[in-house]
N, C-alpha and C. Protein backbone atom coordinates (compact mmCIF):
# COMPACT_ATOMS: atom_id res chain seq x y z
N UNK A 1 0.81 -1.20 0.00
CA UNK A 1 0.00 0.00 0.00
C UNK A 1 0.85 1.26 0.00
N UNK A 2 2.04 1.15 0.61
CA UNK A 2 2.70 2.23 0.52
C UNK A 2 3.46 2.52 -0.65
N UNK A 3 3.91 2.20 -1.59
CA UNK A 3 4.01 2.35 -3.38
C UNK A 3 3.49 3.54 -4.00
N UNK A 4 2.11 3.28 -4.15
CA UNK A 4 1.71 4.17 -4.80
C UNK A 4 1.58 5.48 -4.03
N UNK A 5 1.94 5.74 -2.68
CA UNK A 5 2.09 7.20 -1.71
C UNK A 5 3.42 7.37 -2.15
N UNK A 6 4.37 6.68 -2.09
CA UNK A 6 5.92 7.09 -2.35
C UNK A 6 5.78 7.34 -4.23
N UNK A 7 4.97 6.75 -4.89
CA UNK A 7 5.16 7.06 -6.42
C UNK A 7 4.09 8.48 -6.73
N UNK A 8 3.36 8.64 -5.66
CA UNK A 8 2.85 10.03 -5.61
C UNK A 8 3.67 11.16 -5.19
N UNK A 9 4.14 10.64 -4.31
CA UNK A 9 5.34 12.03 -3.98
C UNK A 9 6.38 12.52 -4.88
N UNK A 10 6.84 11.05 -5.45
CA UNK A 10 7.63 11.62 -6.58
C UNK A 10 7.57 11.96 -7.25
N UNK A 11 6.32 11.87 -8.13
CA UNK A 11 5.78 12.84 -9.12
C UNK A 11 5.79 13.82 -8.87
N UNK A 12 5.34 14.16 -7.58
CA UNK A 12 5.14 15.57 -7.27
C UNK A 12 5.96 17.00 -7.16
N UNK A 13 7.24 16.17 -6.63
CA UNK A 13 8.76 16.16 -6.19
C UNK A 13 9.49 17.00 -7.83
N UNK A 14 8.77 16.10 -8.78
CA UNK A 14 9.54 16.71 -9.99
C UNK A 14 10.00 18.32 -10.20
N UNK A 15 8.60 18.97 -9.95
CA UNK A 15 9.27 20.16 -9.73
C UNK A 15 9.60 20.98 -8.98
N UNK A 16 10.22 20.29 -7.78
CA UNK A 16 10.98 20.66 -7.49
C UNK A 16 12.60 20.63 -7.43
N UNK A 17 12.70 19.13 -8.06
CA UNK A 17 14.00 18.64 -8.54
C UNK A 17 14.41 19.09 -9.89
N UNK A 18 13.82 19.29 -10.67
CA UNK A 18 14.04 19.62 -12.23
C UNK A 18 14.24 21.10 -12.32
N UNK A 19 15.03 21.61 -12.87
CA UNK A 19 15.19 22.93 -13.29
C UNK A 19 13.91 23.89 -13.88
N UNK A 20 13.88 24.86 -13.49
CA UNK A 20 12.54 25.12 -13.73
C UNK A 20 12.68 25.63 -15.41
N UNK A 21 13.44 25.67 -16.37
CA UNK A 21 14.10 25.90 -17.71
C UNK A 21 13.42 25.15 -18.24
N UNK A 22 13.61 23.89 -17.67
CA UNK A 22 12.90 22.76 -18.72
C UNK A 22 11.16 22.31 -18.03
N UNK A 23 10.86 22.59 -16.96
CA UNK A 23 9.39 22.15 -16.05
C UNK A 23 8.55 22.48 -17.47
N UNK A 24 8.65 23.35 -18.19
CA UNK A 24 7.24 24.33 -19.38
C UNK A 24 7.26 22.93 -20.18
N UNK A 25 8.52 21.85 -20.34
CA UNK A 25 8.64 21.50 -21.99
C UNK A 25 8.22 19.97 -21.57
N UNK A 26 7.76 19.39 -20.15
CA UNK A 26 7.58 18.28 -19.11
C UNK A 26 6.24 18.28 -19.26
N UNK A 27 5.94 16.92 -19.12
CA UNK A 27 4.05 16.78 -19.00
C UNK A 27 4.25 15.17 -18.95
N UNK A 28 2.68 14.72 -18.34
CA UNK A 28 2.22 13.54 -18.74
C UNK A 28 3.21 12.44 -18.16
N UNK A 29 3.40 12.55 -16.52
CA UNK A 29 4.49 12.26 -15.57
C UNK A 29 3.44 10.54 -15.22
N UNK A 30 4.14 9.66 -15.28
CA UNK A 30 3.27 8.20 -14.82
C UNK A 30 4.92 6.90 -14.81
N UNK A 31 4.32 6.47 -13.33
CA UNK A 31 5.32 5.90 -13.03
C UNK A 31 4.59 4.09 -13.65
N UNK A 32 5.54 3.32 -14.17
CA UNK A 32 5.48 2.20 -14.89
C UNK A 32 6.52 1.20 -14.18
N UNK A 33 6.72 -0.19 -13.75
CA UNK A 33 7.76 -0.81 -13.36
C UNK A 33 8.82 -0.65 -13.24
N UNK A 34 8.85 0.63 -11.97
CA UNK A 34 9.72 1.22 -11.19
C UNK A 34 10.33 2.41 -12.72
N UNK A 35 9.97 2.94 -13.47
CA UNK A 35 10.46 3.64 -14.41
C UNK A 35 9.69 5.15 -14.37
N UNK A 36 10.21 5.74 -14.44
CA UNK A 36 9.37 7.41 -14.48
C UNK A 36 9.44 7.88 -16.26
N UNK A 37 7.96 7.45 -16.86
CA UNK A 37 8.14 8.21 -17.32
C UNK A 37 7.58 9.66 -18.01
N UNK A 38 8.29 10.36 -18.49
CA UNK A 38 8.09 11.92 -19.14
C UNK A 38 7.86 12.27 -20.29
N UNK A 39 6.79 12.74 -20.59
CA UNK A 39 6.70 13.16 -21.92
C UNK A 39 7.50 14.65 -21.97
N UNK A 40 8.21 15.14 -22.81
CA UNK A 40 9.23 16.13 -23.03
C UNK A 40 9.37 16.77 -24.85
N UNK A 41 8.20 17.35 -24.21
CA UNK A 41 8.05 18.30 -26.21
C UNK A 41 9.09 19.18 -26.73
N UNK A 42 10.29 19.34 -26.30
CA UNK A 42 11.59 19.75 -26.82
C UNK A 42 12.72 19.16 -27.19
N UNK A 43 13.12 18.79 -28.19
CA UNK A 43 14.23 18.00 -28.35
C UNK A 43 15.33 18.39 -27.19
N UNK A 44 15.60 19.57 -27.55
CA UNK A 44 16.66 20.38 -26.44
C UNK A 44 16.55 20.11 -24.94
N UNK A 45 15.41 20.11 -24.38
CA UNK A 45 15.24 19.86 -22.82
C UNK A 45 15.11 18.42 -22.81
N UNK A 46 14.96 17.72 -23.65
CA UNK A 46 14.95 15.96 -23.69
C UNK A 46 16.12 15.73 -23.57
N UNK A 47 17.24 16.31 -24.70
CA UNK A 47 18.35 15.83 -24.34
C UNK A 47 19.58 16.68 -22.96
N UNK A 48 18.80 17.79 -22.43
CA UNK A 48 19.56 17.78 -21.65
C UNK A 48 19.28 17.24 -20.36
N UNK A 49 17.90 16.74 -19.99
CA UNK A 49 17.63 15.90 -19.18
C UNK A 49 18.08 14.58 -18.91
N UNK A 50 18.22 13.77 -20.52
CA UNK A 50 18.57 12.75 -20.72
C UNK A 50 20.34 12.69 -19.87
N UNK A 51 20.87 13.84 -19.85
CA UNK A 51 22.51 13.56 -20.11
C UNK A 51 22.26 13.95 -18.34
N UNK A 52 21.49 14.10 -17.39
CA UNK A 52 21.34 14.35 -15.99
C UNK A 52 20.44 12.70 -15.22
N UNK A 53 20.18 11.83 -15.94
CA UNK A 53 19.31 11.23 -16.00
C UNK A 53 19.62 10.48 -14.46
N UNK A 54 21.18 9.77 -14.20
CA UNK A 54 21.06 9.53 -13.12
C UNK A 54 21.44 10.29 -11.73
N UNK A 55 21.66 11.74 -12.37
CA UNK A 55 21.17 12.53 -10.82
C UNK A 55 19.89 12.53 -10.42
N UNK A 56 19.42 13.01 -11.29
CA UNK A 56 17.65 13.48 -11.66
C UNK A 56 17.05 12.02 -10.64
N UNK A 57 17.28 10.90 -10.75
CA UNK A 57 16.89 9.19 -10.50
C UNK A 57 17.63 9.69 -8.91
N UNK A 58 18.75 9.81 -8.55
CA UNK A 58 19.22 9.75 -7.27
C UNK A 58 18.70 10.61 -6.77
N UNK A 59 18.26 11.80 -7.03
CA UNK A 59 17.79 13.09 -6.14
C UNK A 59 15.92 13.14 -6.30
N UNK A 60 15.41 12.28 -6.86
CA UNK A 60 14.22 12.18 -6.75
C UNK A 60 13.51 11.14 -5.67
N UNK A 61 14.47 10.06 -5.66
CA UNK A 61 14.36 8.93 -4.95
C UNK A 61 14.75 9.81 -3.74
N UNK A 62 15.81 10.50 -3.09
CA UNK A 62 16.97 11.03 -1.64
C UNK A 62 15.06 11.93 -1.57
N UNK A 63 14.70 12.62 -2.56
CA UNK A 63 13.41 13.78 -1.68
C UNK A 63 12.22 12.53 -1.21
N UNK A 64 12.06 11.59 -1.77
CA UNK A 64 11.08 10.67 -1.26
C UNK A 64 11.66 9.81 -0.07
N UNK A 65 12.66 9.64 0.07
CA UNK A 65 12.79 8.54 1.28
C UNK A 65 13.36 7.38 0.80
N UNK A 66 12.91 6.82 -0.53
CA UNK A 66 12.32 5.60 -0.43
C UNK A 66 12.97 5.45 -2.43
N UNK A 67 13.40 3.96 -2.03
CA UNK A 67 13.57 3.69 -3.63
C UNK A 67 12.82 3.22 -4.72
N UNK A 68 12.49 4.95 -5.04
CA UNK A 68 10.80 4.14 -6.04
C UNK A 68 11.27 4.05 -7.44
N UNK A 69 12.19 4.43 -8.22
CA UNK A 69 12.42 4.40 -9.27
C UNK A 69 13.90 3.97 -9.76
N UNK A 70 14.20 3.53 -10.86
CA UNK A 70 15.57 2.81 -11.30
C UNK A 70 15.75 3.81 -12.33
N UNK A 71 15.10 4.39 -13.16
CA UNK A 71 15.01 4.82 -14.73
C UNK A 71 14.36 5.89 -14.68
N UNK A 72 14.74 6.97 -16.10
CA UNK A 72 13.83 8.06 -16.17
C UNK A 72 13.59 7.40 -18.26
N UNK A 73 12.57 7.49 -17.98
CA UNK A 73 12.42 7.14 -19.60
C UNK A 73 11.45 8.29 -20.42
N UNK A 74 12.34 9.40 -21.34
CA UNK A 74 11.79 10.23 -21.67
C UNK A 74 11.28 10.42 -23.17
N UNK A 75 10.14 10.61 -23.16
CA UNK A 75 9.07 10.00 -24.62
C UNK A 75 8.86 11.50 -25.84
């Protein structure tokens, strides 16, 4: 039962972890077998997210507590 409270927070968490540069070009946040993923309508903020991918994964998981995600998979 506690999953989907820790995969709520992290969603939530996004913006506050993500640069707020790229938050406008982010949408359509849904966590999938332990994977986060993002829809990202800019090539440019896709790939500079992509190249942060496992801070972004370590510092999303350190604001929740709890190890809810392995992956950021951006669409």
């Amino acid at each position: 039962m506690e999953t989907p409270l820790y995969e709520h927070r992290l969603i939530a968490s996004w913006a506050e972890i993500v640069p707020s540069k790229y938050l406008s070009y982010t949408k359509d946040l849904f966590i999938k077998n332990q994977c986060l993923y993002v829809k990202v309508t800019s090539a440019v903020a896709k790939n500079e997210l992509f190249l942060h991918k496992k801070e972004l994964v370590a510092m999303l998981n350190a604001k929740v507590g709890y190890h809810t995600i392995t992956d950021i998979c951006f669409t």
